[in-house]
N, C-alpha and C. Protein backbone atom coordinates (compact mmCIF):
# COMPACT_ATOMS: atom_id res chain seq x y z
N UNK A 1 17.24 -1.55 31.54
CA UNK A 1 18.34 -0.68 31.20
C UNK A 1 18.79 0.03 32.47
N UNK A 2 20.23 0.22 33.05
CA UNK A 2 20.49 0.66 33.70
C UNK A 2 21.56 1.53 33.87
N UNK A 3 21.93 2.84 34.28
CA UNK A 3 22.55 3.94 34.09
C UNK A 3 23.37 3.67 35.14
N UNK A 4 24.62 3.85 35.01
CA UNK A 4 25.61 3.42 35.82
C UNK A 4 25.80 3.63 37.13
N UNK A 5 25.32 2.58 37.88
CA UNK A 5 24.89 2.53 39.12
C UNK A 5 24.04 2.84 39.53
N UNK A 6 23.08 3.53 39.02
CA UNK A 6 21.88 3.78 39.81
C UNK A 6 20.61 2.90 39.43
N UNK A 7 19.48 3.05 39.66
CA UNK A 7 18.65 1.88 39.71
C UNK A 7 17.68 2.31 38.76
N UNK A 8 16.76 1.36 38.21
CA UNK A 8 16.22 1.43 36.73
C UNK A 8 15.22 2.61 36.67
N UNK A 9 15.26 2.64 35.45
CA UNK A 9 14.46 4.28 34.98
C UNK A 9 12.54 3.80 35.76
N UNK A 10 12.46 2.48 34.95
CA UNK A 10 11.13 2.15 35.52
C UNK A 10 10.17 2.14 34.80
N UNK A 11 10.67 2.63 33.68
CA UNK A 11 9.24 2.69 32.50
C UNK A 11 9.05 1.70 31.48
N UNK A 12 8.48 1.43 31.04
CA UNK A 12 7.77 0.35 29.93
C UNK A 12 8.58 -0.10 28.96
N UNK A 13 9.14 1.23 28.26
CA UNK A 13 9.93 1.35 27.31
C UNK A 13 11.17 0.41 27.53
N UNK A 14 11.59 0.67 29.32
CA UNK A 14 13.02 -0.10 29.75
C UNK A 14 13.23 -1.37 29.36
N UNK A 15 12.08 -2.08 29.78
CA UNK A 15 11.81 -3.33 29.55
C UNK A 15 11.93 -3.84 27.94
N UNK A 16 11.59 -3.21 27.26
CA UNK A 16 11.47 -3.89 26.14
C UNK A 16 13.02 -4.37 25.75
N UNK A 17 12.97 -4.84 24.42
CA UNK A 17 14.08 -5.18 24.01
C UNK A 17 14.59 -3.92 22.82
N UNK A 18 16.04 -4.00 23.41
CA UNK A 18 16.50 -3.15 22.12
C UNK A 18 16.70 -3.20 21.22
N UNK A 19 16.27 -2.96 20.22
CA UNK A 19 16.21 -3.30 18.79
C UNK A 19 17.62 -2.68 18.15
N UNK A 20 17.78 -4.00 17.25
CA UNK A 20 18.90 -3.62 16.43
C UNK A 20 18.60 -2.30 15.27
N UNK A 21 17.56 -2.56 14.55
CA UNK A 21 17.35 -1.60 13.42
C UNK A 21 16.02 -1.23 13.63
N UNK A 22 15.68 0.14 14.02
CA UNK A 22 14.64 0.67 13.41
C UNK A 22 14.18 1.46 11.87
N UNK A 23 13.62 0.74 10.55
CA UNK A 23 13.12 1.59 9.70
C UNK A 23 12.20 2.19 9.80
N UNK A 24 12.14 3.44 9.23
CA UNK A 24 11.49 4.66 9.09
C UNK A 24 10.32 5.07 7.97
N UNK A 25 9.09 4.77 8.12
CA UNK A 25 8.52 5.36 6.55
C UNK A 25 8.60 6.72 6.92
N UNK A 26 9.11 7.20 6.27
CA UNK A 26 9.81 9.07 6.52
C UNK A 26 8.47 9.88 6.77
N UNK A 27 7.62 9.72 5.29
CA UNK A 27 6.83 10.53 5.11
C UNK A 27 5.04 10.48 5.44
N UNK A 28 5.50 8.98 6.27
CA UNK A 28 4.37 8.69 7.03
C UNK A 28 4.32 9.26 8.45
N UNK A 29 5.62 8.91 8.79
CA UNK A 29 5.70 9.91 9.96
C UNK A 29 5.52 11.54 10.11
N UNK A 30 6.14 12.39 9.25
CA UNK A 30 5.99 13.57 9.14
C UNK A 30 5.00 13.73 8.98
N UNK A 31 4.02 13.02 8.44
CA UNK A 31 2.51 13.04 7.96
C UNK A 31 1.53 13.37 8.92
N UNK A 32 1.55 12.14 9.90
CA UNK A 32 1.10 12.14 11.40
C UNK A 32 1.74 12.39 12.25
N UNK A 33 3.40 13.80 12.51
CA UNK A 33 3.12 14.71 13.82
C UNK A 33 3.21 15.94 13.13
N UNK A 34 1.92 15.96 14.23
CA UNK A 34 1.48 17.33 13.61
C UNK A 34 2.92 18.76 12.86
N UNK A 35 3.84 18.95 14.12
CA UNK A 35 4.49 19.80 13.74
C UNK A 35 5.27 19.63 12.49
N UNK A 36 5.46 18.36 12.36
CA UNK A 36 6.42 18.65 11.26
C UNK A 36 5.20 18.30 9.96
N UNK A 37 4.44 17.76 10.04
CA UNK A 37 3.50 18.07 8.84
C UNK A 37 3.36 19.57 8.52
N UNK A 38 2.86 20.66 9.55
CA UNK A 38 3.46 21.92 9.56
C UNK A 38 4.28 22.08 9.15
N UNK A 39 5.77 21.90 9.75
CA UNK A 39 7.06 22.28 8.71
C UNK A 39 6.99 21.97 7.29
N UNK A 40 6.43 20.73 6.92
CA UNK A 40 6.69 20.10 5.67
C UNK A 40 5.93 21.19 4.72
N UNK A 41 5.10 22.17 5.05
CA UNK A 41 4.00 22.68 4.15
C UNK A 41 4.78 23.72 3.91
N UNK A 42 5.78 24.32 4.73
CA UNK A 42 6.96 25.65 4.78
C UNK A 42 8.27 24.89 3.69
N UNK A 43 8.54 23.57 4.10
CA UNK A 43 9.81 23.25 3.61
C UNK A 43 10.03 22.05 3.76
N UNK A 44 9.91 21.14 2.77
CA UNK A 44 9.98 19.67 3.03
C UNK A 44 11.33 19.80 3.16
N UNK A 45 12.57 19.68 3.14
CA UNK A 45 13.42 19.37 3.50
C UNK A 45 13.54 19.54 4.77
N UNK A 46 13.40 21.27 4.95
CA UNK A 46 13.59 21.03 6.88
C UNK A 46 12.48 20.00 7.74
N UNK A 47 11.45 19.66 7.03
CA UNK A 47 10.68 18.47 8.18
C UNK A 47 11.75 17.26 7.70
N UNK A 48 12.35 17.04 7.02
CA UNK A 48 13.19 15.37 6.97
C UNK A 48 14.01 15.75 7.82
N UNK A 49 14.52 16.96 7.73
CA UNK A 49 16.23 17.03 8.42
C UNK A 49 15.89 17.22 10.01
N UNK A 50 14.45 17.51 10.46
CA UNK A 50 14.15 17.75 11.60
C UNK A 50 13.97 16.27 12.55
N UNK A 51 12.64 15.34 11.28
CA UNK A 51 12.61 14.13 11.81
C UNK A 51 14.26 13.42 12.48
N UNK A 52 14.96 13.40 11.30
CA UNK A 52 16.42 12.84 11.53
C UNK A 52 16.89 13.37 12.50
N UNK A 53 16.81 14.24 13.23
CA UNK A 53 17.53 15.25 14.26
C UNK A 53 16.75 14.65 15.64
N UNK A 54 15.61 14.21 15.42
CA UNK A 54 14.88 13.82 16.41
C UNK A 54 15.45 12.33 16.30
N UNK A 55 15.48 11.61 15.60
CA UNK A 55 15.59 10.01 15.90
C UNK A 55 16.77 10.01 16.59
N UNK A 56 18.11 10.75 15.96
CA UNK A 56 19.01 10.39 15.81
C UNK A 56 19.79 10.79 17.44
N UNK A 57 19.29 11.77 18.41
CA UNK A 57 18.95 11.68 19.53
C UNK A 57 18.81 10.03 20.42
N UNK A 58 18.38 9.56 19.90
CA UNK A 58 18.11 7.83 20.74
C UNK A 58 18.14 6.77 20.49
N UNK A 59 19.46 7.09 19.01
CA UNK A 59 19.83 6.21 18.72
C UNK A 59 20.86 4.72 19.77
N UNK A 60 21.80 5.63 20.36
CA UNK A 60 22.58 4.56 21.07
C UNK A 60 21.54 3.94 22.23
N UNK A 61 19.99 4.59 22.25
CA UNK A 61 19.60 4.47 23.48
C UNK A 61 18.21 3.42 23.08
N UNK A 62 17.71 3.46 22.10
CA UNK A 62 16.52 2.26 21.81
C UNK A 62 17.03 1.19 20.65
N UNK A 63 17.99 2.28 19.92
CA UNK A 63 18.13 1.23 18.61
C UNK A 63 19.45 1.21 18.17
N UNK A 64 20.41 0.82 17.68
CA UNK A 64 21.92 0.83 16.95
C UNK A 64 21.67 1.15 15.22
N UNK A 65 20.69 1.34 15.04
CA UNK A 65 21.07 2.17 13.81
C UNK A 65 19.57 2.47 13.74
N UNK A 66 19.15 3.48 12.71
CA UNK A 66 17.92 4.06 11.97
C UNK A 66 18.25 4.05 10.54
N UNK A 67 16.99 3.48 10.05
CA UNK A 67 17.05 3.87 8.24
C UNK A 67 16.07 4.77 8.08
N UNK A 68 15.90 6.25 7.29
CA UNK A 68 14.31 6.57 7.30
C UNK A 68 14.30 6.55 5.44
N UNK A 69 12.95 6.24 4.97
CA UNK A 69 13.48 5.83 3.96
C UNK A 69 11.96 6.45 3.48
N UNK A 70 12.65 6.92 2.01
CA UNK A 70 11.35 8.25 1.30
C UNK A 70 10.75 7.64 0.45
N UNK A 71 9.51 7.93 -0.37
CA UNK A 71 9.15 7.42 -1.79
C UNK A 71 9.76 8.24 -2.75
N UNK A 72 10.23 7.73 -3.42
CA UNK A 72 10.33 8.52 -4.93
C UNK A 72 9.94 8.17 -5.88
N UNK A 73 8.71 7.47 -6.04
CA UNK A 73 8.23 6.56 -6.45
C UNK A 73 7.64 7.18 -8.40
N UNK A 74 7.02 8.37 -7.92
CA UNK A 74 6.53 9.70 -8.57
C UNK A 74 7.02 10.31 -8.97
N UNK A 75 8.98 10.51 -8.81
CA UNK A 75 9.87 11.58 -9.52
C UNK A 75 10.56 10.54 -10.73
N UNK A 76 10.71 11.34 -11.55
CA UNK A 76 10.47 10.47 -13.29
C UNK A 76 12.24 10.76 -13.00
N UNK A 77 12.90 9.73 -13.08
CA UNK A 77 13.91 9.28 -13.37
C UNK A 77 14.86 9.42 -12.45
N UNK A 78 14.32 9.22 -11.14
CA UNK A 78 14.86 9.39 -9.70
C UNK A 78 15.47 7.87 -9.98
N UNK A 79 16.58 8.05 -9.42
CA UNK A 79 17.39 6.92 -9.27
C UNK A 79 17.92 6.44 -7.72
N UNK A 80 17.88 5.30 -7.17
CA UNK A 80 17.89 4.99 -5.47
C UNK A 80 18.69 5.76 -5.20
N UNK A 81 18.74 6.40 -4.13
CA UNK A 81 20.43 7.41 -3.29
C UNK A 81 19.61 7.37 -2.00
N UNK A 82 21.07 7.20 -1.46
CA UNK A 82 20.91 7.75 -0.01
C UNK A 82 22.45 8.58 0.98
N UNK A 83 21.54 8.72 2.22
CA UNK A 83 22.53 10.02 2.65
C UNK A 83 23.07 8.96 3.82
N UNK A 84 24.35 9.23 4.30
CA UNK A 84 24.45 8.20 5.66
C UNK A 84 25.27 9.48 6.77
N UNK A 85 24.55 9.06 7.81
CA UNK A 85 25.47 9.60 8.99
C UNK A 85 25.99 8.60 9.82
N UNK A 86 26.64 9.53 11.41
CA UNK A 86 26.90 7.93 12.04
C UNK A 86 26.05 7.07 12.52
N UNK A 87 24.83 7.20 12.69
CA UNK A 87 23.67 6.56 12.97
C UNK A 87 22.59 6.30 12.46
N UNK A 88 22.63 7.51 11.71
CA UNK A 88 21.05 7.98 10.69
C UNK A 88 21.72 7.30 9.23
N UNK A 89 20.57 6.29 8.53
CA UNK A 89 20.83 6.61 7.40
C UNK A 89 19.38 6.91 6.36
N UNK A 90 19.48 7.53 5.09
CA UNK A 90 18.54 8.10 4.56
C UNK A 90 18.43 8.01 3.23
N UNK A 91 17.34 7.15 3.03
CA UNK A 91 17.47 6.44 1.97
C UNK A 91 16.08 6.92 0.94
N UNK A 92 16.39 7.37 -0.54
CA UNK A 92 15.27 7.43 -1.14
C UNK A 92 15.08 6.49 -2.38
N UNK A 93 13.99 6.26 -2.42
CA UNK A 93 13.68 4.87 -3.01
C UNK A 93 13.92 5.12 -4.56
N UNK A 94 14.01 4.32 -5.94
CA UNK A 94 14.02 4.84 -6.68
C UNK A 94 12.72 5.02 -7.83
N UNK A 95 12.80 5.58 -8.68
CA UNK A 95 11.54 5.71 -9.63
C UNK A 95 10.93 4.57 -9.75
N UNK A 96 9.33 4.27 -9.36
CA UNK A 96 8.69 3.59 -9.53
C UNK A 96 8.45 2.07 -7.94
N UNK A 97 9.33 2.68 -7.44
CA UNK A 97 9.76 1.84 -5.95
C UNK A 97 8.95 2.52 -4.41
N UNK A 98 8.31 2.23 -4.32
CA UNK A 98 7.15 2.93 -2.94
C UNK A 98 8.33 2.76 -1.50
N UNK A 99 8.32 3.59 -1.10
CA UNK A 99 8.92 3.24 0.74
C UNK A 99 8.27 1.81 1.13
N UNK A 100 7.21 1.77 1.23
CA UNK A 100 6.45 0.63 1.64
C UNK A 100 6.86 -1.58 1.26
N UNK A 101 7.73 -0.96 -0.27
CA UNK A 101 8.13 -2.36 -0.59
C UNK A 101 9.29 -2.36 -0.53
N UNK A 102 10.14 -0.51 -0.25
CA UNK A 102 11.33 -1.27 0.08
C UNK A 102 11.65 -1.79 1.85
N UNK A 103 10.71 -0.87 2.43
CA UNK A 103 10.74 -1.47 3.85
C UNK A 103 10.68 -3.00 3.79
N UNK A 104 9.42 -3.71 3.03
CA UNK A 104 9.17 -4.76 3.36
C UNK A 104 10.28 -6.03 3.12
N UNK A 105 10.84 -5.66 1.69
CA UNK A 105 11.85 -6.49 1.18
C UNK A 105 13.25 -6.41 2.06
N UNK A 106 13.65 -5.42 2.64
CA UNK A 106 14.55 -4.70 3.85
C UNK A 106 14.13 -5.56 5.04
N UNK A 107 13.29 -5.68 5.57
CA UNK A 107 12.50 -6.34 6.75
C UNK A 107 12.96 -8.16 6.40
N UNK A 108 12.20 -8.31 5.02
CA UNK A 108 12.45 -9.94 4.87
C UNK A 108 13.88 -10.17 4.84
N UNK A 109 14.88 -9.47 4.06
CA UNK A 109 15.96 -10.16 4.04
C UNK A 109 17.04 -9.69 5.91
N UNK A 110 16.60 -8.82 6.45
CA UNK A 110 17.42 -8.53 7.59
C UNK A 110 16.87 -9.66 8.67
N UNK A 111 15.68 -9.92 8.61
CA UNK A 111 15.14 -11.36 9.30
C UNK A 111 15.95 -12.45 9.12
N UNK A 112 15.95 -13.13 7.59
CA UNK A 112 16.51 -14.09 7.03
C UNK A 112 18.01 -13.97 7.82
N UNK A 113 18.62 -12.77 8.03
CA UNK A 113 19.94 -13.12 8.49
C UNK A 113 20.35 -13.16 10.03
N UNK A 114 18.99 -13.18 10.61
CA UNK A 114 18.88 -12.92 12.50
C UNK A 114 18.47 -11.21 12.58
N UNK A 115 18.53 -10.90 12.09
CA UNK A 115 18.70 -8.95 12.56
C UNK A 115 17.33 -9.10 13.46
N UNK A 116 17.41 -8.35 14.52
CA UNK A 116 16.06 -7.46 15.26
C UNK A 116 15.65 -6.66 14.42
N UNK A 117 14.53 -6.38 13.73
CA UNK A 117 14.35 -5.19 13.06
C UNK A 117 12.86 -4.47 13.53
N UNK A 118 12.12 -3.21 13.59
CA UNK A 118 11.22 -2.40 14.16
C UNK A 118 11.23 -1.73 13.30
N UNK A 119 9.42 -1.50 12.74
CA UNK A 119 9.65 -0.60 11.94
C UNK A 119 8.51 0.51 12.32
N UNK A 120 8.66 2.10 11.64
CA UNK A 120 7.91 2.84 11.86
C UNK A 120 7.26 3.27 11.43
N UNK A 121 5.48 3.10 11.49
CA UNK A 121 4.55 3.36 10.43
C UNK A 121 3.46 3.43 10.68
N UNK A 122 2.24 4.36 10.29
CA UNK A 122 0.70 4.00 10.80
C UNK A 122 0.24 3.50 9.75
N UNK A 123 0.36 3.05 8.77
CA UNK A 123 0.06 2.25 7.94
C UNK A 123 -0.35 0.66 8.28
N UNK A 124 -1.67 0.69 8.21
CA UNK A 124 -2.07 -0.67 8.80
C UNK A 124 -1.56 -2.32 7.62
N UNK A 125 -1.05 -1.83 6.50
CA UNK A 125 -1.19 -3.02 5.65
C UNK A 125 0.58 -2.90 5.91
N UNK A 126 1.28 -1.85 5.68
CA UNK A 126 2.54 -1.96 6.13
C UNK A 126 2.83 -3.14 7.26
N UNK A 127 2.18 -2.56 8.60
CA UNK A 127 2.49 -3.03 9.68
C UNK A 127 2.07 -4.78 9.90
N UNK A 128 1.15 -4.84 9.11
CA UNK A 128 0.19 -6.21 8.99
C UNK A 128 2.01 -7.29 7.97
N UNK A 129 2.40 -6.90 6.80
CA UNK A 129 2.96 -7.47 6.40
C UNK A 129 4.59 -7.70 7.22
N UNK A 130 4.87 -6.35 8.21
CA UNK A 130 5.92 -6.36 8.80
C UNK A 130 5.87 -7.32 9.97
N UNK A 131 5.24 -7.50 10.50
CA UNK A 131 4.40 -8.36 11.22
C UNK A 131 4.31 -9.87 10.91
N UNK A 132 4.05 -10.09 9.93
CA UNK A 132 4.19 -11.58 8.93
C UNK A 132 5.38 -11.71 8.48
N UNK A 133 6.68 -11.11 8.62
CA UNK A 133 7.58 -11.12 7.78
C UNK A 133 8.66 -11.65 9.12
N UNK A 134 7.81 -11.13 10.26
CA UNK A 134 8.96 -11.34 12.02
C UNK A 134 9.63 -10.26 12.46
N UNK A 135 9.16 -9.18 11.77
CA UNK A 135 9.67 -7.57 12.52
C UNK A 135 8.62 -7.23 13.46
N UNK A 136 9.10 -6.32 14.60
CA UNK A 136 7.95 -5.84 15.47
C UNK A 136 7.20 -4.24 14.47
N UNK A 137 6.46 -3.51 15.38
CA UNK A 137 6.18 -2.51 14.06
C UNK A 137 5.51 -1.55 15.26
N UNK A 138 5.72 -0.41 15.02
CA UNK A 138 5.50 1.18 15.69
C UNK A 138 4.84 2.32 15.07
N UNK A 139 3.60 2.33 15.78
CA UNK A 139 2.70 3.55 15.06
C UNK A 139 3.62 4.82 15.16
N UNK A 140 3.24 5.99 14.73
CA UNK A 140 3.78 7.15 14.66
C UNK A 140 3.47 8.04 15.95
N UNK A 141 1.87 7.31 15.77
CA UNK A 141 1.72 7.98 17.71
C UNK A 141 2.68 7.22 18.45
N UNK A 142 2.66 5.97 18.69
CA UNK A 142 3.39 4.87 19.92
C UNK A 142 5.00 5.75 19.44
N UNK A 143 5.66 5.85 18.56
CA UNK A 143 6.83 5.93 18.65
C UNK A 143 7.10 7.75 18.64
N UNK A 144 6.10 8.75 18.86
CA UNK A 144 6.51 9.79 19.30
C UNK A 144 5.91 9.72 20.49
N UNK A 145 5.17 9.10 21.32
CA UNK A 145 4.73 9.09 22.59
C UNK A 145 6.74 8.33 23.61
N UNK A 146 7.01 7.33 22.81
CA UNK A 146 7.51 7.03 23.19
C UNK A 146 9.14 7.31 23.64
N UNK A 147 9.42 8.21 22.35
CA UNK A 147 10.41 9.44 22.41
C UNK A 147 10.14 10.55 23.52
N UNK A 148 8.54 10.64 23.61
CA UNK A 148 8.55 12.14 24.83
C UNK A 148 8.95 11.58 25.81
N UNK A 149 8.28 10.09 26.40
CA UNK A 149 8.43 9.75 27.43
C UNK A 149 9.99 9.60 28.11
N UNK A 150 10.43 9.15 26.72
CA UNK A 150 11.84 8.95 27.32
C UNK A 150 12.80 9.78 27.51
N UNK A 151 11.99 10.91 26.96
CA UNK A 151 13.13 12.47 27.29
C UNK A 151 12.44 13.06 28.49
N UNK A 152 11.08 12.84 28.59
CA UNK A 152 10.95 13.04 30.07
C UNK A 152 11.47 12.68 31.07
N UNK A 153 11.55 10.75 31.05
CA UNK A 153 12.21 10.07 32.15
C UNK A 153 13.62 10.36 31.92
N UNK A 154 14.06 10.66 31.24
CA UNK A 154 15.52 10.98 31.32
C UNK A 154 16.17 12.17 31.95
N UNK A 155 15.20 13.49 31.55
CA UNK A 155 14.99 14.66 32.53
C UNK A 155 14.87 14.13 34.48
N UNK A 156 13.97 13.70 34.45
CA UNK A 156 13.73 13.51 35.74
C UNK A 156 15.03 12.31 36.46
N UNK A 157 15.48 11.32 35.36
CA UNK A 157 16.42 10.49 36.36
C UNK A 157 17.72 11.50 36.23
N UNK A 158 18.32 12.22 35.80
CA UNK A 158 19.59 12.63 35.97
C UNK A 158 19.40 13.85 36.42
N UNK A 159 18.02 14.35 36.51
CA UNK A 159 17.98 15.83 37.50
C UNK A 159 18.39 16.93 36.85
N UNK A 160 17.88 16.92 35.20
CA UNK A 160 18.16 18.11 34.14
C UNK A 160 17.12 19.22 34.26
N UNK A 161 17.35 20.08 33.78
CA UNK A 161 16.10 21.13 34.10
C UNK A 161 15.07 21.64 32.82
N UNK A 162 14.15 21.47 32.66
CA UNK A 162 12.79 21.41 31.40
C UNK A 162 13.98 22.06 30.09
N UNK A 163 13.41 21.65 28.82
CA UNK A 163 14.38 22.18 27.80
C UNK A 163 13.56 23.65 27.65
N UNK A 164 14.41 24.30 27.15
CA UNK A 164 13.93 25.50 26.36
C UNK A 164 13.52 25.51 25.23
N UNK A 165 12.81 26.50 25.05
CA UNK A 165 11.91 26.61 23.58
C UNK A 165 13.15 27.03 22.78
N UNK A 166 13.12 27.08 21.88
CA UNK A 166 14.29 27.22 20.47
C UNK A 166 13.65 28.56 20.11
N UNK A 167 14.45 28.87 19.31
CA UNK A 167 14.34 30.10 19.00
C UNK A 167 12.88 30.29 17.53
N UNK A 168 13.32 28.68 16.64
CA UNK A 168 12.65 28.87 15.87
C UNK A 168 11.10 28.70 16.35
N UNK A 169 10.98 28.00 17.39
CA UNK A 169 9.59 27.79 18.07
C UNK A 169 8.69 29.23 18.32
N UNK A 170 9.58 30.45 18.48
CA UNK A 170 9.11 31.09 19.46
C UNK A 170 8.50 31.94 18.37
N UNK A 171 9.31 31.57 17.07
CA UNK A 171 9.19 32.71 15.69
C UNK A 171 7.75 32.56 15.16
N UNK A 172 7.19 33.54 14.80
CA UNK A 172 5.93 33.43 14.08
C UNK A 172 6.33 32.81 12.68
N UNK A 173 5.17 32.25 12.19
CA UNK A 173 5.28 32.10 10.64
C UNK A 173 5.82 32.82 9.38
N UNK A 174 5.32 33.62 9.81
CA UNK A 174 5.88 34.99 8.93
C UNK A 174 6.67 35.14 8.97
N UNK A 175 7.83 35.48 10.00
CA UNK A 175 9.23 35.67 10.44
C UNK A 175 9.83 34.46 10.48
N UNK A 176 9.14 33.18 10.39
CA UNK A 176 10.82 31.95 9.96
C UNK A 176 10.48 32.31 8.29
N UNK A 177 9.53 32.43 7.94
CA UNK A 177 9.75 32.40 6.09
C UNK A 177 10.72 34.09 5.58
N UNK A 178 10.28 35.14 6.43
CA UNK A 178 11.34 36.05 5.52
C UNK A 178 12.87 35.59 6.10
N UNK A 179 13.44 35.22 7.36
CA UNK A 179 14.36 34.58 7.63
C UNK A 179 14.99 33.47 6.46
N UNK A 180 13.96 32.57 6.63
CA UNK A 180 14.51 31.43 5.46
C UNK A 180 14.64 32.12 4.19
N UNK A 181 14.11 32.75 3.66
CA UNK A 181 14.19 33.36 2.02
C UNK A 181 15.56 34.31 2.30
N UNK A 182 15.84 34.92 3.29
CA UNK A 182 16.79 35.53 3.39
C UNK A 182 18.24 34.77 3.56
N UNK A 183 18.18 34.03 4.42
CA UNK A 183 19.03 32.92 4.13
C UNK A 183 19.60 32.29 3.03
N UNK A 184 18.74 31.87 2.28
CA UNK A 184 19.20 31.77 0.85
C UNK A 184 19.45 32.15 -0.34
N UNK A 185 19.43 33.44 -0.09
CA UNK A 185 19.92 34.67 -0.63
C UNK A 185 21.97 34.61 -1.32
């Protein structure tokens, strides 16, 4: 990959190939990083809307689209829906339907038609069938290691200066929850 005119970033990641579609097991991921497993215990919605905020960052830059896709497997008369942005889309499965088989059936038929597809999961039987099906497949560590790295190397090739902590970072626990309750007031 190369940034207009100047010479390659140099990292691992460059090399690879860019994938057309990365899917998302949503809640596998939130599961295993730490922070937003944290968030999720305050507010499952803000850990989805956070994950999405994070992918959707590198999208034009590893992948041309993201699906992250939920179980609803357990909510009695959940019916499939999903949310779309310009990059992100967000999909929840419907009653009685696991993330896990709709990834897989998603995986077989986007193969069948040529698609690149990558999916994201520490799920070893997930990854084992994504794998057999002709998708590549991304632990939750490998694909947040692989997001830091690339906001690192990206810092350092264009000569940006360290990000700042956010405001909500800096907030104690206590003070994002009377905030949030106040908010929704």
């Amino acid at each position: 990959m190369k940034f207009s005119g100047s010479g390659d970033l140099g990292v691992d990641y460059c090399r690879r190939i860019k994938m057309s579609l990365l899917l998302v097991d949503g809640y596998n991921i939130i599961n295993n990083w730490p922070d937003l497993e944290v968030l999720c215990q305050e507010n499952l919605d803000a850990a989805r809307a956070k994950l999405a905020d994070i992918l959707d960052e590198f999208v034009p830059l590893l992948w041309e689209k993201i699906i992250i896709v939920y179980d609803a497997y357990q909510v009695k008369g959940k019916a499939h829906s999903h949310l779309e942005g310009k990059n992100i889309k967000v999909v929840f499965t419907a009653e009685g339907q696991t993330a896990d088989s709709f990834i897989e059936r998603l995986v077989s038929d986007l193969r069948e038609l040529g698609e690149e597809v990558e999916v994201a999961s520490s799920d070893h039987l997930e990854q084992n069938l994504v794998l057999w099906k002709g998708g590549r497949r991304i632990s939750s560590r490998e694909l947040r290691e692989l997001l830091e790295d690339y906001r690192v190397d990206l810092r350092k090739h264009f000569d940006l200066p360290p990000p700042r902590e956010s405001l909500d970072e800096r907030l104690s626990h206590r003070t994002r929850t009377f905030l949030e309750k106040w908010r929704r007031r």
